[in-house]
N, C-alpha and C. Protein backbone atom coordinates (compact mmCIF):
# COMPACT_ATOMS: atom_id res chain seq x y z
N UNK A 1 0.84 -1.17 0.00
CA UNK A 1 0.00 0.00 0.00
C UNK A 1 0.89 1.24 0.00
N UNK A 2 0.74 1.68 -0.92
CA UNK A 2 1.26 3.28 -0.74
C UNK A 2 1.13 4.56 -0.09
N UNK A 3 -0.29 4.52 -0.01
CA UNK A 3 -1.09 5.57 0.76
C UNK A 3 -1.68 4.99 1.18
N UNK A 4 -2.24 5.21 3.11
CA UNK A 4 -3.14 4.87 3.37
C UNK A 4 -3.77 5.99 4.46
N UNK A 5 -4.71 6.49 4.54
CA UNK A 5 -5.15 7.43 5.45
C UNK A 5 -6.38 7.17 6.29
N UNK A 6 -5.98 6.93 7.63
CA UNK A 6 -6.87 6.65 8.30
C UNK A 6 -7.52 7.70 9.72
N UNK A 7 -8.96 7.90 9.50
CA UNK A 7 -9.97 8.88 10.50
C UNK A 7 -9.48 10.05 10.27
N UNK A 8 -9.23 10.59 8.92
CA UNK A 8 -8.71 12.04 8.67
C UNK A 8 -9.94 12.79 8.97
N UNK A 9 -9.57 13.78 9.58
CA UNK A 9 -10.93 15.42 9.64
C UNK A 9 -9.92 16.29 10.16
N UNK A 10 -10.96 17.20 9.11
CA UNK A 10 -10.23 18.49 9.03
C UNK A 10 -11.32 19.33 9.08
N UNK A 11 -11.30 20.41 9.86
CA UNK A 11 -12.16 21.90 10.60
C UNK A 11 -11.48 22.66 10.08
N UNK A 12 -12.75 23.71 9.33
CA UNK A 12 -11.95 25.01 9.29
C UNK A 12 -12.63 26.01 10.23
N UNK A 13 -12.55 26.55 11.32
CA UNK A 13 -13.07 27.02 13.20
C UNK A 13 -13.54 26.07 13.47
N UNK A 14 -15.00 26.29 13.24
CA UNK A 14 -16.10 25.30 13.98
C UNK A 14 -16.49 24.29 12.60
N UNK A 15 -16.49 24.15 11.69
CA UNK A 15 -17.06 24.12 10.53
C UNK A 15 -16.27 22.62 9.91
N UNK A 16 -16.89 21.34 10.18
CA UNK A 16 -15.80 19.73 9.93
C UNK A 16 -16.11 20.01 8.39
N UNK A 17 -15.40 19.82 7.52
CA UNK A 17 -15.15 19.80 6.47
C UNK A 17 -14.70 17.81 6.14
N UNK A 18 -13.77 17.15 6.28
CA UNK A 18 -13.44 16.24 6.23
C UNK A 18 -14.06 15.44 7.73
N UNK A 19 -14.61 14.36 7.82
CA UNK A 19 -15.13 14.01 8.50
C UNK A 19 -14.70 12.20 8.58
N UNK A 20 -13.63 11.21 9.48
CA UNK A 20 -13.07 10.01 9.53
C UNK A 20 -12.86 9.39 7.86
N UNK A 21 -12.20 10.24 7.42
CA UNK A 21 -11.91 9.90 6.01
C UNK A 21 -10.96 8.75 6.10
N UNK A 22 -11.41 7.15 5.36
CA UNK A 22 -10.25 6.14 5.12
C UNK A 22 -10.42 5.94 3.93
N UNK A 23 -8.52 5.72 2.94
CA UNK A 23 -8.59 5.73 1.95
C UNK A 23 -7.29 4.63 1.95
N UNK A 24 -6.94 3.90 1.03
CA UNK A 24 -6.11 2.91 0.81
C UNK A 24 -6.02 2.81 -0.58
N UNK A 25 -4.68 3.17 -0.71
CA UNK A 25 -4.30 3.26 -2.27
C UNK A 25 -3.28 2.38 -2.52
N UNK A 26 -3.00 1.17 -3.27
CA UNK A 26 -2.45 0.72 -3.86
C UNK A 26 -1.32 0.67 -4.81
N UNK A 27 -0.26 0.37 -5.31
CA UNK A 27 1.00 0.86 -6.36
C UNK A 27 0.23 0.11 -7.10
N UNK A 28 -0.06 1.39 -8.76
CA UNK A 28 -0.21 0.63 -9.52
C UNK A 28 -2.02 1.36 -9.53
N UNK A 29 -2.31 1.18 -8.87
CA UNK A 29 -3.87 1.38 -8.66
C UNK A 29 -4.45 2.73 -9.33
N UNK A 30 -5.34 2.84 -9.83
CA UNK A 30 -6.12 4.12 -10.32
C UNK A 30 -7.05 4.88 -9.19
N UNK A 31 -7.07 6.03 -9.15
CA UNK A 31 -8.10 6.40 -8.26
C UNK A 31 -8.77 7.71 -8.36
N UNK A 32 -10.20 7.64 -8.62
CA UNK A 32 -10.44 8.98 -8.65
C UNK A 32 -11.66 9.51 -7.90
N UNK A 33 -11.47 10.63 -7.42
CA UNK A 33 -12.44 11.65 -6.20
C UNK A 33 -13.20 12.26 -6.81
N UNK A 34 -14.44 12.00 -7.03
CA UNK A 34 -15.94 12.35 -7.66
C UNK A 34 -17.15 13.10 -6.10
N UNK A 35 -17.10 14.17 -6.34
CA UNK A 35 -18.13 14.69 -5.62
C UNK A 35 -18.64 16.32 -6.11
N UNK A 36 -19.78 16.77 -5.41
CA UNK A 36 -19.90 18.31 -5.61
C UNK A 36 -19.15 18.92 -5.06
N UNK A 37 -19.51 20.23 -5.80
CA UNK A 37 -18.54 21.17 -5.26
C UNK A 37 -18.68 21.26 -4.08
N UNK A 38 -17.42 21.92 -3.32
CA UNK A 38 -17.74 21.72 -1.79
C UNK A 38 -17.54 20.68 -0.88
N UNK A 39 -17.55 19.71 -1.48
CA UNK A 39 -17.52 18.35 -0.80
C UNK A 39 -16.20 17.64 -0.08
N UNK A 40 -15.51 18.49 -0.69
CA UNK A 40 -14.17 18.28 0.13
C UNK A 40 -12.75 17.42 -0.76
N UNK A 41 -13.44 17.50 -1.68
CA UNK A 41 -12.33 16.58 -2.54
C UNK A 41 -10.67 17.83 -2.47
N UNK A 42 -11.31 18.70 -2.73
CA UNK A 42 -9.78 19.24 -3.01
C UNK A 42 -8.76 19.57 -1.22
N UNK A 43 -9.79 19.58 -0.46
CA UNK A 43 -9.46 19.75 0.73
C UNK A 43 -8.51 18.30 0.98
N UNK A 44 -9.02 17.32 0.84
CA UNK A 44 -8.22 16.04 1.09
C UNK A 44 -7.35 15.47 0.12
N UNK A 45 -7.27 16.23 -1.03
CA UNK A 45 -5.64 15.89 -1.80
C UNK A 45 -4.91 17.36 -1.40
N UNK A 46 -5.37 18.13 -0.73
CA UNK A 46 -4.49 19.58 -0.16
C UNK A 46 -3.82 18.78 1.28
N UNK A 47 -4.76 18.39 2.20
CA UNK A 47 -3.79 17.52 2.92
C UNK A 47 -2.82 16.58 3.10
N UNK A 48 -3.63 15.27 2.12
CA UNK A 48 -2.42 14.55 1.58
C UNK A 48 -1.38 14.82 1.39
N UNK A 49 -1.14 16.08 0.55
CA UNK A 49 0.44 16.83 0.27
C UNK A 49 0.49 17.72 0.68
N UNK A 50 0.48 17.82 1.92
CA UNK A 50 0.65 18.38 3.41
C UNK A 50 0.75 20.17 3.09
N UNK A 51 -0.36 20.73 2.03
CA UNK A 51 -0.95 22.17 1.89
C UNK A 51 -1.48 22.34 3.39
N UNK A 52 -2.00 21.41 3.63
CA UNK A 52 -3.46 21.89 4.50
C UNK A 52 -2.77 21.28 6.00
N UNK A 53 -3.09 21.75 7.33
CA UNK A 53 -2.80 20.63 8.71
C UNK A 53 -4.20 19.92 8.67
N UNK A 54 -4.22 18.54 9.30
CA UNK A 54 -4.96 18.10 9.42
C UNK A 54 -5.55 18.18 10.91
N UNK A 55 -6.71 18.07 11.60
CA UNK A 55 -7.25 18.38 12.72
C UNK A 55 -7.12 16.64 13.28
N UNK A 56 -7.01 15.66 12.57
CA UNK A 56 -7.21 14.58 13.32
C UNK A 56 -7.07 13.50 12.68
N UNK A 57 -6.18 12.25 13.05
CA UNK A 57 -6.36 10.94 11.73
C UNK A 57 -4.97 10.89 11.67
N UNK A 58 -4.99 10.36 10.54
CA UNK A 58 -3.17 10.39 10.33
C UNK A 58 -2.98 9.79 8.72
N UNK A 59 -1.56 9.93 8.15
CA UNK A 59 -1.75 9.95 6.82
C UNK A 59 -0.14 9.13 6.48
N UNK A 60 -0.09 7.82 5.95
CA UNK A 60 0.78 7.51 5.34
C UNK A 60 1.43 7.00 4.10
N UNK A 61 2.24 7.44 3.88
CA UNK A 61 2.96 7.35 2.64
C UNK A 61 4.05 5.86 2.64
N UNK A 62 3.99 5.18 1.92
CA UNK A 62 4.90 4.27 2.04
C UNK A 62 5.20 4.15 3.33
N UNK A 63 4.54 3.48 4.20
CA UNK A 63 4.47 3.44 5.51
C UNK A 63 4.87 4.33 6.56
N UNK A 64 5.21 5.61 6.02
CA UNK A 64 5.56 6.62 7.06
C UNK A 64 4.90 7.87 7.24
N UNK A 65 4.49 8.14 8.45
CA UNK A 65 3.70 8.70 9.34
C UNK A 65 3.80 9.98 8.61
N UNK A 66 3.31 10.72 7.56
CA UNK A 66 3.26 12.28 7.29
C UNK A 66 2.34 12.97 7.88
N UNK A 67 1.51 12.26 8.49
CA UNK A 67 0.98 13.48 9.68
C UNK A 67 1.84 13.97 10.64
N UNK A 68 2.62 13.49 11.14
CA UNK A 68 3.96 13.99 12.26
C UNK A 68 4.23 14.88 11.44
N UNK A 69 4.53 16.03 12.50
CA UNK A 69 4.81 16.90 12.05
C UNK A 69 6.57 17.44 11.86
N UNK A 70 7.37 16.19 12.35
CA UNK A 70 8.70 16.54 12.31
C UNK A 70 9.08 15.86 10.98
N UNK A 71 8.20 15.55 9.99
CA UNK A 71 8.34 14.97 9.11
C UNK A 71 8.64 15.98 8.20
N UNK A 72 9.81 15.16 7.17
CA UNK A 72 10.03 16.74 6.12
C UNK A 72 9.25 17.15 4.82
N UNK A 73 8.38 18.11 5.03
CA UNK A 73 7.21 17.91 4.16
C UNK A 73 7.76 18.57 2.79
N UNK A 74 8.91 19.10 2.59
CA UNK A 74 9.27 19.19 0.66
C UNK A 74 9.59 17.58 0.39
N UNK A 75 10.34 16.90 1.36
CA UNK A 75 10.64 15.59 0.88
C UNK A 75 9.28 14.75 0.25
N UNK A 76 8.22 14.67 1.62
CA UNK A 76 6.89 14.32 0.58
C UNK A 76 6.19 15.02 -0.67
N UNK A 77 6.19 16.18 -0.40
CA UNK A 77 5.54 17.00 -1.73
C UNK A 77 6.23 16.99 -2.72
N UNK A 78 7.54 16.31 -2.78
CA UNK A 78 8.55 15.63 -3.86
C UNK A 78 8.24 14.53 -3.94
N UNK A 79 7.35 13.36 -3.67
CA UNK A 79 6.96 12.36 -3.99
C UNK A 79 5.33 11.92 -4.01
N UNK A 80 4.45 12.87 -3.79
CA UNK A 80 3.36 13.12 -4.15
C UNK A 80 3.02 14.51 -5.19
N UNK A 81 2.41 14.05 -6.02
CA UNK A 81 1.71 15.23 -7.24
C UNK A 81 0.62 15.53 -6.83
N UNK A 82 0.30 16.91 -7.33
CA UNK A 82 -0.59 17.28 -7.13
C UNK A 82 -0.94 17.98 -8.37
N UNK A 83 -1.85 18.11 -9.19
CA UNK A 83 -2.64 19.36 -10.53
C UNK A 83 -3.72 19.95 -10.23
N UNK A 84 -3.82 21.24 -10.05
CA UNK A 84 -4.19 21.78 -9.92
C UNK A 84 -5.71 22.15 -11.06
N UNK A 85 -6.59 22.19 -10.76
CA UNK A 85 -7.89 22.34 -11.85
C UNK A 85 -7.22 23.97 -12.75
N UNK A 86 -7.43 24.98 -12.13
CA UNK A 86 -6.94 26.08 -12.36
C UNK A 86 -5.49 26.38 -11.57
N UNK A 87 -4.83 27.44 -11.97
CA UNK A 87 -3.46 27.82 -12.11
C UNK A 87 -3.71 28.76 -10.59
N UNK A 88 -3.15 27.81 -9.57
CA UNK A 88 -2.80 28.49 -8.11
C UNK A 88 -1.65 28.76 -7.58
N UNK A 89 -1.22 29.68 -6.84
CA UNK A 89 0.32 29.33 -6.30
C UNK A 89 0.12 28.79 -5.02
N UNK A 90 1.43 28.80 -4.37
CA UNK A 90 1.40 27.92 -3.28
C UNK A 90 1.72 29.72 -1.87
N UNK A 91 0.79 29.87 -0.98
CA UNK A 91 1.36 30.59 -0.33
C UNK A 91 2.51 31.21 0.33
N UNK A 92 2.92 29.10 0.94
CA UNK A 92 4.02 29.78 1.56
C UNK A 92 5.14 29.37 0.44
N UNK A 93 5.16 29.69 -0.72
CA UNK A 93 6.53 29.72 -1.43
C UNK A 93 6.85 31.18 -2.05
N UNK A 94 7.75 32.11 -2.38
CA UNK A 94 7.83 33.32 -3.12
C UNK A 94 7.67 33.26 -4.56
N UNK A 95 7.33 33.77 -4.91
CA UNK A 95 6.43 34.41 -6.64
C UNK A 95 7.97 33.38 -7.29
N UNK A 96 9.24 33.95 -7.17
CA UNK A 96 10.27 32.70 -8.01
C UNK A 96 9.93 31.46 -7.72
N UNK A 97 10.15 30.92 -6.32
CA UNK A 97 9.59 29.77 -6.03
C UNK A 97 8.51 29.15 -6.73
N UNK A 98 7.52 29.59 -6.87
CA UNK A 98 6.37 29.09 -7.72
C UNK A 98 6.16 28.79 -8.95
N UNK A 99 7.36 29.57 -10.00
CA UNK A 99 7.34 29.67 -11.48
C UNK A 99 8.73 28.30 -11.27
N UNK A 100 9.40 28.36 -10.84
CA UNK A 100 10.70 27.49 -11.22
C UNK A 100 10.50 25.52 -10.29
């Protein structure tokens, strides 16, 4: 298993957005996140590649814990992709950072 994420939720104040999310992804495997807008799909591939903190759950990558937070998160966001629907930057990187 490559990914596996288990009892993820994520709040934004009061407001659960992600609610005991389990997902188990496979090498090799296809997978795709179908819902309305709103529904949280982009919220839970923003966490996955550790955009977003998560409020609760935990998230691993090739068996290692990327919810810890002493974990080095360019090392994962170098081994998880992410595409974007429309053309976003990333906050915490600078305007070069983002083009290169």
């Amino acid at each position: 298993m490559i990914l596996n994420v288990k009892g993820l939720e994520k709040s934004f104040d009061d407001k659960a957005v992600l609610k005991g999310i389990d997902l188990e992804v496979y090498r090799g495997q296809i997978v795709a996140l179908i819902g309305s807008s709103g529904s949280g799909k982009s919220t839970l591939l923003r966490t996955i590649n550790l955009l977003e903190e998560i409020s609760d759950g935990q998230i691993f990558l090739n068996d290692e814990d990327i919810s810890d937070p002493r974990v080095d998160q360019d090392e994962i966001r170098r081994q998880v992709g992410l595409v974007f629907q429309a053309y976003n930057l990333f906050a915490h990187l600078s305007i070069l950072e983002n083009i290169t």
